[in-house]
Protein backbone atom coordinates (compact mmCIF):
# COMPACT_ATOMS: atom_id res chain seq x y z
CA UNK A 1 74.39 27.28 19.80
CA UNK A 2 71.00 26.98 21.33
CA UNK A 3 68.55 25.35 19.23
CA UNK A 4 66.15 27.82 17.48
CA UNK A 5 62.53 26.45 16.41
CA UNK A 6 62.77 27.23 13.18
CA UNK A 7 59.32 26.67 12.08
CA UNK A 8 57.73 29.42 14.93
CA UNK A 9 60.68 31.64 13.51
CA UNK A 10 59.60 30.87 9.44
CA UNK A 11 55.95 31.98 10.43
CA UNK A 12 56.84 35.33 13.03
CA UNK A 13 59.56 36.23 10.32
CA UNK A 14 57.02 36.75 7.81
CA UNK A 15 53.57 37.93 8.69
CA UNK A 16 53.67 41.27 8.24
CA UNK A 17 55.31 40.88 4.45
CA UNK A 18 52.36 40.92 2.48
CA UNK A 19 51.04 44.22 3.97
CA UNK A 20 53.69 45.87 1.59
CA UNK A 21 54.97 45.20 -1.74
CA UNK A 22 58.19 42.40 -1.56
CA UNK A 23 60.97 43.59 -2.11
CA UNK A 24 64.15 41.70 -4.14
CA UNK A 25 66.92 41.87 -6.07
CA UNK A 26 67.32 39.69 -9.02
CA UNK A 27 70.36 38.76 -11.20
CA UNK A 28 72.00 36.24 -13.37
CA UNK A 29 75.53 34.53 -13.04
CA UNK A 30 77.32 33.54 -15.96
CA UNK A 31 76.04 30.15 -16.63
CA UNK A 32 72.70 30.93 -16.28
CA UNK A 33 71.04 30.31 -13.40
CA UNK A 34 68.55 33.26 -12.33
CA UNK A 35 69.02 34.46 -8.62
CA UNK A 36 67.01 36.37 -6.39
CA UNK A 37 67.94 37.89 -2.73
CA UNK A 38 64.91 38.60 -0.61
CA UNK A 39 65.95 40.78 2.40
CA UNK A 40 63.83 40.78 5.66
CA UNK A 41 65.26 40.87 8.77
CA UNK A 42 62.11 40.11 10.99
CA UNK A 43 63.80 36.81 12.58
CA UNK A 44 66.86 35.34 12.21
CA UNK A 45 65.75 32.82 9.39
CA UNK A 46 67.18 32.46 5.77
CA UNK A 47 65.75 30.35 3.34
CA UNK A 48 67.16 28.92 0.69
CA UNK A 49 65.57 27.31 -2.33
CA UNK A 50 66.72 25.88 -5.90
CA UNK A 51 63.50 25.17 -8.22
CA UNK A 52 64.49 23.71 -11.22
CA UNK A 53 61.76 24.10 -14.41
CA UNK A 54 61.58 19.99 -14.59
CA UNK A 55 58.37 17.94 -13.66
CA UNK A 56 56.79 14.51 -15.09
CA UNK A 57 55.87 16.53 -18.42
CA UNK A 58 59.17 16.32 -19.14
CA UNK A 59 59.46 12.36 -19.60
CA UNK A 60 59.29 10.54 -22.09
CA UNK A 61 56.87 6.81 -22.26
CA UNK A 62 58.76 4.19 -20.92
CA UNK A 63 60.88 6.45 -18.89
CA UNK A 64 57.93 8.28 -16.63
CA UNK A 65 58.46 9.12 -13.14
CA UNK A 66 62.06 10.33 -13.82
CA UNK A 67 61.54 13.66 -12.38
CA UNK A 68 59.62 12.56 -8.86
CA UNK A 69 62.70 10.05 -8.73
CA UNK A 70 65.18 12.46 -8.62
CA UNK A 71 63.36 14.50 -6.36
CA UNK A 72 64.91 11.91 -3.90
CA UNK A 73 67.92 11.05 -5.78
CA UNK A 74 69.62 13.95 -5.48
CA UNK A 75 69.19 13.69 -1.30
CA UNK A 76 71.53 10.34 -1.76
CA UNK A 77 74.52 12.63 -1.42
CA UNK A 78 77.47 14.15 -3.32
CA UNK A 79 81.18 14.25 -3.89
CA UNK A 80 81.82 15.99 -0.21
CA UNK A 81 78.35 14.85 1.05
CA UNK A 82 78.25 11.32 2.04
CA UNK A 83 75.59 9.03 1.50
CA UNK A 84 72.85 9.97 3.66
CA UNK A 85 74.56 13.27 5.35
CA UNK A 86 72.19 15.54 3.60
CA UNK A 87 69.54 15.51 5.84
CA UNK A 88 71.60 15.03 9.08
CA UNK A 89 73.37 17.95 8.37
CA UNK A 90 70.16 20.48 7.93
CA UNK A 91 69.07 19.02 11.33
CA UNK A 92 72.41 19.48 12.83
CA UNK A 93 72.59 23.01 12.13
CA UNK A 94 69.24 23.38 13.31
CA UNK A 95 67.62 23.54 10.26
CA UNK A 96 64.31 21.51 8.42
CA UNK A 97 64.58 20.99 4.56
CA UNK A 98 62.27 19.52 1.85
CA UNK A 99 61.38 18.67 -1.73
CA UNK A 100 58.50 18.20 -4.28
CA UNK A 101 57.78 17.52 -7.95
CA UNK A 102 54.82 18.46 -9.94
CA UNK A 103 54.16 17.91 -13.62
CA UNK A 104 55.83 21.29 -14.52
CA UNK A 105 58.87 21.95 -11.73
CA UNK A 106 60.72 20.52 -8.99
CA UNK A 107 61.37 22.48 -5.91
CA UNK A 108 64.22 21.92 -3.24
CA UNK A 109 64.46 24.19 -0.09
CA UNK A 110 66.04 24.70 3.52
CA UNK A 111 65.23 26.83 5.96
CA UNK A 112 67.90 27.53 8.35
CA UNK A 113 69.24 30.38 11.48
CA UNK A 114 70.25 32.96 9.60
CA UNK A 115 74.22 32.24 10.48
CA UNK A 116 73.57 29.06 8.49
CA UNK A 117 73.58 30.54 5.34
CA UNK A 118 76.72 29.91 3.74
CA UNK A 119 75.33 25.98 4.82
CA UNK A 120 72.22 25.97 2.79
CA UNK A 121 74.07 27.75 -0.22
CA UNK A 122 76.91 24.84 0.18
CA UNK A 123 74.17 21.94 0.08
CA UNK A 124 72.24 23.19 -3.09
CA UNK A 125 75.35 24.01 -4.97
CA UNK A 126 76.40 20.28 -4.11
CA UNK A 127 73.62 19.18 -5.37
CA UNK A 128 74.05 20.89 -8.61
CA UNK A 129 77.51 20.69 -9.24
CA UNK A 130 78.65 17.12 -7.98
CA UNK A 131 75.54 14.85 -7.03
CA UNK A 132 76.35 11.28 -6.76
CA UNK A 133 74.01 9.06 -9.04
CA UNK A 134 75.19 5.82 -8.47
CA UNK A 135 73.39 1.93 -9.10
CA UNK A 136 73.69 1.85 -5.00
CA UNK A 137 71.61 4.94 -4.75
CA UNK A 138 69.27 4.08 -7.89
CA UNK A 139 68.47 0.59 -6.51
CA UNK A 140 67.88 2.39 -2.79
CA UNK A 141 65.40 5.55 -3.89
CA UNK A 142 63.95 2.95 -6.16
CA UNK A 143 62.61 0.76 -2.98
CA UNK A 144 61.63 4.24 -1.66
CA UNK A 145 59.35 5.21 -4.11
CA UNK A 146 58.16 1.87 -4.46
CA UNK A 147 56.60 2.11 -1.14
CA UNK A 148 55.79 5.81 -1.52
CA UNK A 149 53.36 4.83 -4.40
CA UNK A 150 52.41 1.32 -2.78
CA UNK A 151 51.75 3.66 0.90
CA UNK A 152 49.95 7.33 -0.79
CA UNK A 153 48.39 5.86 -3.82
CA UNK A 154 47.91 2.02 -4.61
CA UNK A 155 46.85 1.34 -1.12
CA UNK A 156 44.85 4.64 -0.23
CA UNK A 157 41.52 5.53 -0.47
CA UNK A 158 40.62 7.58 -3.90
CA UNK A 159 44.35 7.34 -4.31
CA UNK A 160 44.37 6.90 -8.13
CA UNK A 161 41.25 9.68 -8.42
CA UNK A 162 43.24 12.06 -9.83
CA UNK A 163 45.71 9.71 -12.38
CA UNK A 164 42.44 8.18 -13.70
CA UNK A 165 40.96 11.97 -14.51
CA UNK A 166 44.35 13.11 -16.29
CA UNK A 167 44.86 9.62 -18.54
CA UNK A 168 41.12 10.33 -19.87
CA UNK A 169 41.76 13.91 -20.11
CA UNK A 170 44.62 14.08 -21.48
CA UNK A 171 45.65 12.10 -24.86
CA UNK A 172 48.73 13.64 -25.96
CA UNK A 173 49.84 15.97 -23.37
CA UNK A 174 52.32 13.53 -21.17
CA UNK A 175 50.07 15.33 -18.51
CA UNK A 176 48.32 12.13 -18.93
CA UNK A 177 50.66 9.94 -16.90
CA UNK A 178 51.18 10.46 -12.79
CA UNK A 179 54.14 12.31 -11.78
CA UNK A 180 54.98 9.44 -9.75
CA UNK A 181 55.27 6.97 -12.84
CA UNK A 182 55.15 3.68 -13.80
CA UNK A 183 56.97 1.37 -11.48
CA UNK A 184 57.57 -0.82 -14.36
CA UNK A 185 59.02 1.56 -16.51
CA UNK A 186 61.55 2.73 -13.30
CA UNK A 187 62.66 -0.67 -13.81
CA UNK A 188 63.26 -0.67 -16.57
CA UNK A 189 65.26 2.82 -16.79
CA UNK A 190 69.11 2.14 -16.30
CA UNK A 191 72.21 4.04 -14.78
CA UNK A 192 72.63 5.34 -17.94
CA UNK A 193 69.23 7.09 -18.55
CA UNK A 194 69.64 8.81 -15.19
CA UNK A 195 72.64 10.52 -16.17
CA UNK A 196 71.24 11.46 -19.45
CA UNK A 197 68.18 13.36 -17.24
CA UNK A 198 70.15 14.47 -14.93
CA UNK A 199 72.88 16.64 -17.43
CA UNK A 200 70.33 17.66 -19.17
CA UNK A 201 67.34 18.97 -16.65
CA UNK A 202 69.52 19.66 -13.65
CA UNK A 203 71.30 22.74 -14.66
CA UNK A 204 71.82 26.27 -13.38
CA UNK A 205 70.46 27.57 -16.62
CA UNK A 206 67.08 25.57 -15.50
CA UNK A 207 67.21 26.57 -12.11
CA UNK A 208 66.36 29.79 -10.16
CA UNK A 209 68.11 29.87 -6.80
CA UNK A 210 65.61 32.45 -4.07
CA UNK A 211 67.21 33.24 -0.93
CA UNK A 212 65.25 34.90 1.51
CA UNK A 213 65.39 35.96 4.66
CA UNK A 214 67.88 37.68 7.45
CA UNK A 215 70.86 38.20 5.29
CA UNK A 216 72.92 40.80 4.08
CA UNK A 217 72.39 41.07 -0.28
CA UNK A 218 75.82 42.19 -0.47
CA UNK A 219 77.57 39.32 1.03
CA UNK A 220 74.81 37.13 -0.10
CA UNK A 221 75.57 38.22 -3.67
CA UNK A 222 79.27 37.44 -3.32
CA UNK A 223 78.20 33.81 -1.52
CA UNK A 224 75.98 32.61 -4.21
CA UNK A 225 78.45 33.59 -6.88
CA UNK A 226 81.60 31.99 -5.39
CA UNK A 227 79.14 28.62 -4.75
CA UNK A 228 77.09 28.12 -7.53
CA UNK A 229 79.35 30.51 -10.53
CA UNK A 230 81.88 27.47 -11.15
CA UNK A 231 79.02 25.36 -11.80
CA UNK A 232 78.89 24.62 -15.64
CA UNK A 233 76.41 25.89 -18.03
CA UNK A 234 74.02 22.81 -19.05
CA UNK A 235 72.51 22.50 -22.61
CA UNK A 236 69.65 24.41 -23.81
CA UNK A 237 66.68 22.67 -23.36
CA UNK A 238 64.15 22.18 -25.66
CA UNK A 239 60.11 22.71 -24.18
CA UNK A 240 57.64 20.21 -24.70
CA UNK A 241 54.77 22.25 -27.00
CA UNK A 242 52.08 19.10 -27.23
CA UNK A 243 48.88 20.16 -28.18
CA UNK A 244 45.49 18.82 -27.74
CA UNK A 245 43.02 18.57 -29.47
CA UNK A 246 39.78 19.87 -28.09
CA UNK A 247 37.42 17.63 -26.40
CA UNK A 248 33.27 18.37 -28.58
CA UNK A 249 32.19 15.15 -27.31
CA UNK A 250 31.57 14.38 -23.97
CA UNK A 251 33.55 11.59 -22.94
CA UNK A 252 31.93 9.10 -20.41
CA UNK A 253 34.25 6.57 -19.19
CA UNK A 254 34.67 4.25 -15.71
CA UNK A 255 37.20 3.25 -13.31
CA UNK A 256 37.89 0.76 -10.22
CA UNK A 257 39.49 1.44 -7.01
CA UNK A 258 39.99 -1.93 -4.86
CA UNK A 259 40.59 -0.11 -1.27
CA UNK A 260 36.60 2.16 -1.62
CA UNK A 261 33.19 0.57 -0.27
CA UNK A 262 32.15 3.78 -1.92
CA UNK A 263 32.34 4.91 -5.32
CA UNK A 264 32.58 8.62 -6.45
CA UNK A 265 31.80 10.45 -9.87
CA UNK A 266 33.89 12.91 -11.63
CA UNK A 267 33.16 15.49 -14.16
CA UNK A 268 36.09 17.15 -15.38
CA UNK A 269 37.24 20.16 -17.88
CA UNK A 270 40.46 20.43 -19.70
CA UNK A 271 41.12 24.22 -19.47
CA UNK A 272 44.23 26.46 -19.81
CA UNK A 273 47.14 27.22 -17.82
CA UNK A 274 48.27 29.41 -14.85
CA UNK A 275 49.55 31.84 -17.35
CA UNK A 276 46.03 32.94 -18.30
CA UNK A 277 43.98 35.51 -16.12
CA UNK A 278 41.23 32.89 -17.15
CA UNK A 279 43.15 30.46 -14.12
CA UNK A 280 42.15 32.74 -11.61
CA UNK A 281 38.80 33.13 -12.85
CA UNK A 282 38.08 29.61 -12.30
CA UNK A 283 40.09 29.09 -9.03
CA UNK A 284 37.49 31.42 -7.75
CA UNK A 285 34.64 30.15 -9.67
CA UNK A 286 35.35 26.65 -7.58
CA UNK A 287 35.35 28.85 -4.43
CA UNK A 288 31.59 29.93 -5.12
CA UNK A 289 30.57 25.90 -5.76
CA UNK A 290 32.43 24.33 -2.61
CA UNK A 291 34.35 26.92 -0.70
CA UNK A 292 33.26 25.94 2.67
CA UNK A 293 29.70 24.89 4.05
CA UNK A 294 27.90 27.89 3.02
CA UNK A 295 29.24 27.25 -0.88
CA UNK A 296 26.18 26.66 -3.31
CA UNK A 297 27.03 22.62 -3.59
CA UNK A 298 27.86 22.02 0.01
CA UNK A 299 24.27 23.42 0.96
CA UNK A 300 22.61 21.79 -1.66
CA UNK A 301 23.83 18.43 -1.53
CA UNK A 302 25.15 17.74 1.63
CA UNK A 303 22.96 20.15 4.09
CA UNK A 304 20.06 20.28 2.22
CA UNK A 305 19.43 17.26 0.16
CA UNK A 306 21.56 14.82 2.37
CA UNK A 307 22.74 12.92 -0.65
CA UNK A 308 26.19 13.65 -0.45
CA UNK A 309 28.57 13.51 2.39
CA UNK A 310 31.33 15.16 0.25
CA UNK A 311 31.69 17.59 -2.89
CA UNK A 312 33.97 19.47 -4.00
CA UNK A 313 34.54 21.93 -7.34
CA UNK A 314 38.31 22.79 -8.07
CA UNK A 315 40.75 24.39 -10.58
CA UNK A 316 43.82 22.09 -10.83
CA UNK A 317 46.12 24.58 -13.14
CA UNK A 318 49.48 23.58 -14.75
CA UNK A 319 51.40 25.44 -16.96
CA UNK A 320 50.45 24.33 -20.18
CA UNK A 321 46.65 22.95 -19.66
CA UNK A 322 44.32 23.05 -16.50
CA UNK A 323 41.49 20.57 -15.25
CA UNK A 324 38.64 22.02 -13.73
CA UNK A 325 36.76 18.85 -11.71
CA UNK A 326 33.59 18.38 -9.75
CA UNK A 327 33.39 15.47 -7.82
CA UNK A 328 30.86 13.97 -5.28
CA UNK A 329 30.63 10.98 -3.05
CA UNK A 330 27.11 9.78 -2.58
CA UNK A 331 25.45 9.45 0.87
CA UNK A 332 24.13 5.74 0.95
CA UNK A 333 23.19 4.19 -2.18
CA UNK A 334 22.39 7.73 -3.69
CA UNK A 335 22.81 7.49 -6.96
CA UNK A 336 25.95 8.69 -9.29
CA UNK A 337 23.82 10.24 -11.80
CA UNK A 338 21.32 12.18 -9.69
CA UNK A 339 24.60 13.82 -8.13
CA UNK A 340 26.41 14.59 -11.48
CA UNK A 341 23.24 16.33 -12.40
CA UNK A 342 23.34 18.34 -9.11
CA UNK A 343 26.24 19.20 -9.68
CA UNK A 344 25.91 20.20 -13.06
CA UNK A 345 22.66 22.09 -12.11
CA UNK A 346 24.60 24.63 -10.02
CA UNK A 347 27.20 25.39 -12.78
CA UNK A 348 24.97 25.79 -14.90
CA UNK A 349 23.64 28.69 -12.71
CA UNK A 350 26.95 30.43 -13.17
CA UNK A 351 26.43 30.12 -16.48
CA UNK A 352 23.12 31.96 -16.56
CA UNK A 353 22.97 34.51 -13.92
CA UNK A 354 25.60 36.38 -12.14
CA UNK A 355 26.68 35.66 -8.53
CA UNK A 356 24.81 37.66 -5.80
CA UNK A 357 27.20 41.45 -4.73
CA UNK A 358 26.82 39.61 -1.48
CA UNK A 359 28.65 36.66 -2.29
CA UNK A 360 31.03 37.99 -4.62
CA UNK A 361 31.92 40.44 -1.52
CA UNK A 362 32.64 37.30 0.19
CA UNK A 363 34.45 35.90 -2.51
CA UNK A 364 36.76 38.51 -2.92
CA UNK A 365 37.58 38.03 0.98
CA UNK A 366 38.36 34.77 0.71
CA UNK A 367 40.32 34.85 -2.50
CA UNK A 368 42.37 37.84 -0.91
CA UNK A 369 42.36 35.85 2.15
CA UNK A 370 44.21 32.36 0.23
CA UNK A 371 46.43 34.86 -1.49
CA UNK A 372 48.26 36.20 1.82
CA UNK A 373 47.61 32.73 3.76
CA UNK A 374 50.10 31.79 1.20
CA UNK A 375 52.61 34.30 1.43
CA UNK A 376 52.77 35.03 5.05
CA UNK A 377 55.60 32.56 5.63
CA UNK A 378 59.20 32.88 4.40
CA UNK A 379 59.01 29.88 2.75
CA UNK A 380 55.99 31.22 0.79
CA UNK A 381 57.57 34.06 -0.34
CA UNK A 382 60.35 32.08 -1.77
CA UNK A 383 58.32 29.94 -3.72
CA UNK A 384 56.13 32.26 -4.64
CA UNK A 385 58.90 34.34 -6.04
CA UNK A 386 60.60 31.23 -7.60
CA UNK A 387 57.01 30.45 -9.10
CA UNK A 388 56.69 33.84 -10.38
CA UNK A 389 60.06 33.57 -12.51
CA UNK A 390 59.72 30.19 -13.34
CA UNK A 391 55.64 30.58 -14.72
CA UNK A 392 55.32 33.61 -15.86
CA UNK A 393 59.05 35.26 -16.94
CA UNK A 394 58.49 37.26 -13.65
CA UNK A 395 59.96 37.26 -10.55
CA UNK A 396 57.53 40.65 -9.31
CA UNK A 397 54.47 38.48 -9.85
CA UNK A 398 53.95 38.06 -6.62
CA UNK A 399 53.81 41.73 -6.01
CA UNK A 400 50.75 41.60 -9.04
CA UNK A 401 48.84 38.97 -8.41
CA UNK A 402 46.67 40.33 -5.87
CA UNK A 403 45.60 43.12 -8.20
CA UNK A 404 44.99 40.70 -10.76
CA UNK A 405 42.48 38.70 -8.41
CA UNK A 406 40.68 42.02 -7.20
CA UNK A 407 40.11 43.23 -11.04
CA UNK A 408 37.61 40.00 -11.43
CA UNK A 409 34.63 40.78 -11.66
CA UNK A 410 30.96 39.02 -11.69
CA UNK A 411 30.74 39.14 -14.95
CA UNK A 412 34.11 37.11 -15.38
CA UNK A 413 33.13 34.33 -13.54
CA UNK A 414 29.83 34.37 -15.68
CA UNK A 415 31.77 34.48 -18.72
CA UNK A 416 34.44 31.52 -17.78
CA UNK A 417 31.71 29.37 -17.10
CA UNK A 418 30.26 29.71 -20.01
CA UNK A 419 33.32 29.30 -22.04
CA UNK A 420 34.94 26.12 -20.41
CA UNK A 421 32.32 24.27 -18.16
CA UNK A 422 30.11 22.57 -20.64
CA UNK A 423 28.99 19.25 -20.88
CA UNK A 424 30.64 18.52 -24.68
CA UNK A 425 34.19 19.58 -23.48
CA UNK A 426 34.48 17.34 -20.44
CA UNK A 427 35.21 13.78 -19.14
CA UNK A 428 32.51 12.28 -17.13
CA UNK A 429 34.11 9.55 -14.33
CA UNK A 430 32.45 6.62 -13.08
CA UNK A 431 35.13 5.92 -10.04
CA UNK A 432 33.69 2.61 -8.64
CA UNK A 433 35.02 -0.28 -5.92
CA UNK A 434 36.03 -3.42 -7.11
CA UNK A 435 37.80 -6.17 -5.99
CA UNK A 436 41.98 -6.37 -6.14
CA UNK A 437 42.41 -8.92 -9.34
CA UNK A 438 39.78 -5.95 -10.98
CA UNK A 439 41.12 -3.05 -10.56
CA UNK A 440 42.78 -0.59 -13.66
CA UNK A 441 46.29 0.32 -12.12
């Protein structure tokens, strides 16, 4: 078979989706596991994708990092999948697969020619129903993420930004520990632990399979149910409901980064999750503050002032809590404070007047704009559509959401800020350099 570029196919087989409503067909098998078929036939692509409702929040102290670990576990191989096949047979068949955990899910997809179907259905189900989890393949993946962490975070730049926000943020909530975990405590987690996680999170009544693409719902029906049916029911699995308590104090607080010359400052909001049309709100509330070079804090700070060479507003949402974040870099020795107050300046001008028609004209663009950037691929779809059941208890989100974004109005964003964005509800960040032997891992 010629070799089809799947990743020109992925984008061509998808761009005109969002123009209409998407279009699926949802069911459930016996043991659980949600499925949904998403038929377009624009190029010969199918992908196929398993997210399962597991993420870092699901740990427990002493055990973190469980659920970024098996993100790569479960590539080791199975009981008809040798040890390192996986990803040798996705390329082989002219395919590209991937993986990634969050605090709230891990996702697992393929992307394949659309006679490769039956391929990418035969991987995921092997992955589910007999994955090898092994000390060999423990003591490998363990090396891996080792240098994962050491390469992406320990060593880079601002790397442990985010990890320092969320551990001051977040008290209770096990939001307050990385997803990637404590390397300590993966050392200390045995074979048996492993298993333990893995019977009870990696389950087809915890998963929702999307296949999407060229294919045929009939015979993909009959596929998925002769590949992933026999695979047992797993136990039910109890949420974690940890509540915070509200921050009425603002919380100053510093930390050290040995690989910056340049330190940083941080003011950040614990808000609510992605369920909540409140979310939205504030994902375009960060779009007026640093969406682009004409955004109110880009112009201020870094065009007009000069005192800045970065900054940035944004709306990290979860599912159970949010953290809303401005952040700055100073230009020179510019001082932390006089930028914290900049930045605090121009929220506080959400909170008082409403945004200009003009630029909420433009914000609407660009929010509209994000929205179909990030649905006009195949694989978009199907994690949007995954997301959608996973999130919010619905798979047609997808087909909502825009409606939801385009019935915010000025007033809204007003509102928000004045209900989550003040200065005795928030963390305050001193993120400074220091020297190795100094520096809060």
């Amino acid at each position: 078979m010629k070799k089809i570029n799947i990743g020109l196919l992925l984008l061509a087989g998808a761009l005109p989706a969002m123009a209409q409503k998407v279009k699926f067909t949802e069911f459930d098998l016996s043991n659980g596991m949600r499925v949904v078929l998403h038929e377009d036939h624009t190029a010969p692509v199918v992908v196929t994708s398993v997210m399962y409702h597991v993420g870092s929040k699901d740990e427990v102290p002493g055990h973190t990092g469980m659920a970024h670990f098996f993100e790569h576990l479960l590539f080791e191989g199975s009981k008809n999948i040798k040890k390192g096949q996986f990803m040798k047979i996705v390329s082989q068949n002219g395919g590209q697969n991937n993986a990634n955990t969050s605090q709230d899910r891990t996702y697992y997809f393929e992307a394949f020619p659309s006679n490769q179907l039956e391929t990418g259905l035969w991987l995921e189900s092997e992955r589910l129903m007999h994955p090898v989890i092994n000390e060999d393949g423990v003591k490998t993946q363990n090396e891996v993420v080792k240098e994962e962490k050491r390469l992406r975070i320990d060593n880079q730049p601002y790397g442990n930004l985010i990890a320092s926000v969320f551990n001051k943020l977040f008290t209770k909530h096990p939001y307050h520990w990385p997803i990637i975990g404590s390397m300590a405590d993966l050392d200390n987690t045995k074979l048996p632990d492993f298993l333990a996680f893995n019977k009870k999170y990696y389950a087809p009544n915890n998963a929702v399979l999307v296949v999407a693409g060229d294919i045929d719902p009939v015979k993909t029906k009959k596929l998925v149910e002769a590949y992933f049916g026999p695979i047992p029911k797993g136990p039910a699995i109890e949420r974690v409901n940890i509540k915070e308590d509200p921050i009425t104090k603002q919380i100053v607080d510093t930390a050290y980064d040995a690989n910056i010359q340049i330190p940083a400052i941080v003011a950040a909001y614990r808000t609510i999750g992605m369920k909540e049309r409140d979310a939205i709100v504030l994902d375009m509330a960060s779009q007026i503050l640093s969406g682009g070079a004409s955004s109110r804090m880009y112009k201020k700070m870094v065009d007009q002032k000069k005192n800045a060479v970065a900054v940035q507003a944004f709306n990290y949402t979860l599912e159970d809590y949010g953290a809303y974040m401005t952040f700055a870099i100073p230009n020179g020795n510019q001082s932390l404070d006089q930028l914290l107050a900049d930045m605090d300046e121009e929220v506080a001008k959400l909170q008082t007047s409403l945004i200009s028609e003009a630029e909420f004209t433009k914000l609407q663009n660009q929010a509209e704009n994000d929205f179909v950037s990030g649905n006009n691929t195949m694989m978009g779809i199907a994690e949007s559509l995954a997301s959608g059941y996973t999130f919010h208890g619905n798979t047609n989100y997808l087909n909502t959401e825009l409606d939801l974004i385009k019935s915010i109005t000025r007033q809204d964003i007003q509102d928000v800020a004045k209900k989550y964005l003040n200065k005795d509800q928030r963390v305050v960040l001193y993120y400074l350099p220091s020297k190795k032997e100094e520096a809060v891992k």
